[in-house]
Protein backbone atom coordinates (compact mmCIF):
# COMPACT_ATOMS: atom_id res chain seq x y z
CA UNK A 1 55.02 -29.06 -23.16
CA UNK A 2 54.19 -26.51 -20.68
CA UNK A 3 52.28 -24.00 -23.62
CA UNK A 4 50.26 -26.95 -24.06
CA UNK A 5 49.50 -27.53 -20.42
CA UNK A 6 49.02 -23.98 -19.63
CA UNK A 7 46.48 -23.89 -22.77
CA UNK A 8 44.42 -27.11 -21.80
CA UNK A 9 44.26 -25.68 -18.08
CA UNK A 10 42.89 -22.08 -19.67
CA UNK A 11 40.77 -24.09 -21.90
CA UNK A 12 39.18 -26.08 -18.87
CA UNK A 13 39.20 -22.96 -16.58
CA UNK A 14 37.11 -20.90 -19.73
CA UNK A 15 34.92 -24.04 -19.98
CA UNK A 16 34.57 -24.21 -16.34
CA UNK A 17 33.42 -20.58 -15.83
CA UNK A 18 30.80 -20.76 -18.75
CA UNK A 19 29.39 -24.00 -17.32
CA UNK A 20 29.09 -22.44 -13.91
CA UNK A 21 28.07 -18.94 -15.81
CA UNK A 22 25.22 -20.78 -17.70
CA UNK A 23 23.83 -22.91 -14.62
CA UNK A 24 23.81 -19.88 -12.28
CA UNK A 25 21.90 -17.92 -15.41
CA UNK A 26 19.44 -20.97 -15.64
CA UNK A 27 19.05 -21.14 -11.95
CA UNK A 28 18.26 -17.39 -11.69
CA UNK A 29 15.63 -18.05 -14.79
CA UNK A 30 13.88 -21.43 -12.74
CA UNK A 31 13.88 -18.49 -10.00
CA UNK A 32 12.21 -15.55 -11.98
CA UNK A 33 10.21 -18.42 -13.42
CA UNK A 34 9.27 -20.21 -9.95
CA UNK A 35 8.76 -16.30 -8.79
CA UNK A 36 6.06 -15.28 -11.09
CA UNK A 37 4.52 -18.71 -11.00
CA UNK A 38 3.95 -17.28 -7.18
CA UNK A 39 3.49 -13.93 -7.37
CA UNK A 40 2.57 -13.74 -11.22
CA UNK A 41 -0.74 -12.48 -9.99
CA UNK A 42 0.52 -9.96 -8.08
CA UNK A 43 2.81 -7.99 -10.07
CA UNK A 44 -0.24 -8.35 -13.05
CA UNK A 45 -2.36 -6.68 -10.29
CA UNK A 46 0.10 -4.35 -9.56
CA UNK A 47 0.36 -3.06 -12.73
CA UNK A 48 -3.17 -3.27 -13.76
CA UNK A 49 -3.76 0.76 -14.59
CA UNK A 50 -7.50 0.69 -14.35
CA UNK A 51 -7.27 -1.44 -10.91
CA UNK A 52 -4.72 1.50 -9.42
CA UNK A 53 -7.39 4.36 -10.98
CA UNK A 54 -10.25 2.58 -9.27
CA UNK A 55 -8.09 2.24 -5.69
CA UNK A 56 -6.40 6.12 -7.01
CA UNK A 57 -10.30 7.34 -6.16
CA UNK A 58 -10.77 5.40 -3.06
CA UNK A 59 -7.28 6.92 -1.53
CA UNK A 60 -8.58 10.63 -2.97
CA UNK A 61 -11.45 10.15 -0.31
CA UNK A 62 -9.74 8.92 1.92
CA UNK A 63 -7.59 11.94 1.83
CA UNK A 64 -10.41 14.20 1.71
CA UNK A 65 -11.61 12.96 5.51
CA UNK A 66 -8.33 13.24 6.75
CA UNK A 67 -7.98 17.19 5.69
CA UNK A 68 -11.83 17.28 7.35
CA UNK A 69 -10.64 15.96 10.64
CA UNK A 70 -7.88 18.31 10.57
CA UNK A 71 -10.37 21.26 10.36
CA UNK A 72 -12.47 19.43 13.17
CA UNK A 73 -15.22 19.07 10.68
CA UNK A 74 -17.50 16.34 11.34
CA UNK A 75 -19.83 16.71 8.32
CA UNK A 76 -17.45 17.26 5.87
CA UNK A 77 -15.54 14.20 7.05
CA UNK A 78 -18.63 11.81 7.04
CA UNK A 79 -19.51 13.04 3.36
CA UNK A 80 -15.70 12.09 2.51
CA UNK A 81 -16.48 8.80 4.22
CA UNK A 82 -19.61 8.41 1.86
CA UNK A 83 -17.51 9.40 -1.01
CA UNK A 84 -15.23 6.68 -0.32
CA UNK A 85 -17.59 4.18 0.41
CA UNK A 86 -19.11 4.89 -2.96
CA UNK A 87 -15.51 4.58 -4.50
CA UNK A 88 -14.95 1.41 -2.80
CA UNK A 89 -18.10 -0.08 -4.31
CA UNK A 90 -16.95 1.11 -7.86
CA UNK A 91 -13.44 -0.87 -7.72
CA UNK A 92 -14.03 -3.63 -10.10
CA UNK A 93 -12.30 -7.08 -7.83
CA UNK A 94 -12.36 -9.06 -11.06
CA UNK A 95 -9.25 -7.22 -12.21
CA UNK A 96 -7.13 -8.99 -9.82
CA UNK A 97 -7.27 -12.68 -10.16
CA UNK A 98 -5.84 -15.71 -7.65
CA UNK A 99 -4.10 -14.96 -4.61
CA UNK A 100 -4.23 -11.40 -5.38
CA UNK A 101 -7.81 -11.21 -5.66
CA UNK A 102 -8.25 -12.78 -1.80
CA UNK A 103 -5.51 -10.02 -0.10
CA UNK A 104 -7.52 -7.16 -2.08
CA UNK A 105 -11.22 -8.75 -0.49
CA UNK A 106 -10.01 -8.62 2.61
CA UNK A 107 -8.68 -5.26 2.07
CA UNK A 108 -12.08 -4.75 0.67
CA UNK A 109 -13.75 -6.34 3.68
CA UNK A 110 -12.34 -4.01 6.33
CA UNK A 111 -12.20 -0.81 4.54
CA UNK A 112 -15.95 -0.96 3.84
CA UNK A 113 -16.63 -1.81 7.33
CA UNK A 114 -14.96 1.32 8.68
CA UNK A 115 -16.24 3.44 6.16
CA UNK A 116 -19.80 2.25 7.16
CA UNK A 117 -19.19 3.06 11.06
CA UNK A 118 -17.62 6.60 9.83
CA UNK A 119 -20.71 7.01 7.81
CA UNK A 120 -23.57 6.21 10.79
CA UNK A 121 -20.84 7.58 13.13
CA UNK A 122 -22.62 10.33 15.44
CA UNK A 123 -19.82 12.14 16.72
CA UNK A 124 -16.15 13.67 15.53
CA UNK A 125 -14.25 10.98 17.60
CA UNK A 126 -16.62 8.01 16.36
CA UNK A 127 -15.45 9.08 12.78
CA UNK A 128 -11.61 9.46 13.62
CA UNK A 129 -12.06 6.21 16.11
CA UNK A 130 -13.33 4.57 12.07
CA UNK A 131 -10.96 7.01 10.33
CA UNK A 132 -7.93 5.22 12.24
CA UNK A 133 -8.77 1.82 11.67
CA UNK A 134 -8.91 2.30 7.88
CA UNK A 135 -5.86 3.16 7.95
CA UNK A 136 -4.10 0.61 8.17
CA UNK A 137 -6.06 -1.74 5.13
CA UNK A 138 -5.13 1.38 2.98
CA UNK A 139 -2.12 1.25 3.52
CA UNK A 140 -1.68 -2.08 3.24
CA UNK A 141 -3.63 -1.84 -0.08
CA UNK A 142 -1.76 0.51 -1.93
CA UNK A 143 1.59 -0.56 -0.85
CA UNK A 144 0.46 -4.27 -2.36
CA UNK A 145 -1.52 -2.84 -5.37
CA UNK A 146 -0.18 0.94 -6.36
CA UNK A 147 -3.61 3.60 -5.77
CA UNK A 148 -1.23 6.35 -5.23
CA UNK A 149 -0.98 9.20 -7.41
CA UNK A 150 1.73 10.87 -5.39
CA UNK A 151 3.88 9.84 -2.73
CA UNK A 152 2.30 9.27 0.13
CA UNK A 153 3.59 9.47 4.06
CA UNK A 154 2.55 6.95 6.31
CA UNK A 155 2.28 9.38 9.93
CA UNK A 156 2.00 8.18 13.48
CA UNK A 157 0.79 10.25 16.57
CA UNK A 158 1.38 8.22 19.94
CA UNK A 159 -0.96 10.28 21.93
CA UNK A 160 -4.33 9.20 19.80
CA UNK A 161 -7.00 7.41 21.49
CA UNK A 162 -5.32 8.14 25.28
CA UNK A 163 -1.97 7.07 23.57
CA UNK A 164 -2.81 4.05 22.50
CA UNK A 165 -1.61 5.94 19.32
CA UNK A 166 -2.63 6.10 16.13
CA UNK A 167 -1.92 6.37 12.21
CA UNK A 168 -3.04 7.88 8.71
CA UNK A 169 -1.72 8.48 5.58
CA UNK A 170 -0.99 12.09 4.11
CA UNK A 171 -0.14 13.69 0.80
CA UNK A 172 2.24 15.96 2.27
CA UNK A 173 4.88 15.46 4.28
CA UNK A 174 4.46 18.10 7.11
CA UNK A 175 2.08 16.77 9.81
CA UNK A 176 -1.35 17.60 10.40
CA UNK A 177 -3.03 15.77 12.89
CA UNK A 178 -6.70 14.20 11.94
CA UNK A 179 -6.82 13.13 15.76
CA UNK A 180 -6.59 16.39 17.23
CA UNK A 181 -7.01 18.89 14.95
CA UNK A 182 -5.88 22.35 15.80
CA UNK A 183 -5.41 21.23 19.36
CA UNK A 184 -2.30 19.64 18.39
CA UNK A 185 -1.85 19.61 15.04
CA UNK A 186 1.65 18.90 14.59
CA UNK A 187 1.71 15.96 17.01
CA UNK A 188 2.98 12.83 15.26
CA UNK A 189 5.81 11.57 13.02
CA UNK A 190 6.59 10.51 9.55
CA UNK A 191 6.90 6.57 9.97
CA UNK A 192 7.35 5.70 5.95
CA UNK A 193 7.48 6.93 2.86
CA UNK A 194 4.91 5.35 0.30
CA UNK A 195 5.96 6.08 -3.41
């Protein structure tokens, strides 16, 4: 009598765990499910390898300006400034559709914005005042939609703009102030890694 209680009680316990197995499985699955109905337009965006080129260019400029501030050089950094703006206009916003499509405009609002005021900017500090404040949308941007060919380092320096502070994004690790130049160029910190 007690085999056959032992094997009903394994024979419940077994059925048991696959019930529980099988709802957990189907609750993870209404989950994913639930998760791309969500962010489904996010992760296409993300992946979208024409969208990243398009944003790829925009972050190459963007680059460009901050290696011009570093030398100090205000012509050189408004042409980058151009260059981007003209990169900017080329990203085709159909590519990302639904609630991915309103977090890249607004992106889109504020990084042309800037990269107008770097462009009619008439002094070094006017464009690294502009070059700071697009910062922070490209950041934002690639982080949400990819853009980056290589990993990129999200740097701080707290004693920008009469330390109020302020932050850019670099292809290389070791810091190289856009806000100062070669008066301080390796004030600031690496705040994040962007891969």
């Amino acid at each position: 009598m007690n085999i056959f209680k032992s094997f009903f009680l394994l024979v419940f316990l077994g059925f048991f765990a696959t019930a529980c197995n099988s709802q957990s499985a189907h609750s993870k699955a209404g989950h994913e499910a639930e998760s791309a109905h969500h962010h489904g337009e996010a992760a296409g965006a993300a992946t979208n390898s024409v969208f990243q080129a398009q944003l790829s260019n925009v972050t190459r400029e963007y680059l460009r300006m901050k290696d011009a501030l570093v030398r100090s050089d205000a012509g050189a950094s408004k042409t980058a400034a151009a260059s981007m703006q003209l990169a900017l206009s080329s990203v085709d916003m159909k590519l990302v559709t639904g609630d991915a499509h309103m977090e890249w405009m607004g992106y889109l609002k504020q990084l042309k914005s800037v990269t107008e005021t770097a462009v009619a900017a008439k002094s070094l500090e006017d464009v690294r005042q502009a070059f700071s404040a697009m910062s922070s949308p490209l950041a934002g941007a690639i982080k949400r939609f990819g853009g980056n060919d290589t990993e990129l380092y999200l740097q701080h320096c707290p004693m920008a703009f009469s330390n109020a502070g302020g932050d850019w994004l670099s292809d290389i690790e070791a810091i190289r102030n856009p806000y100062f130049g070669d008066r301080m160029l390796k004030c600031g910190r690496v705040m994040e890694t962007i891969e």
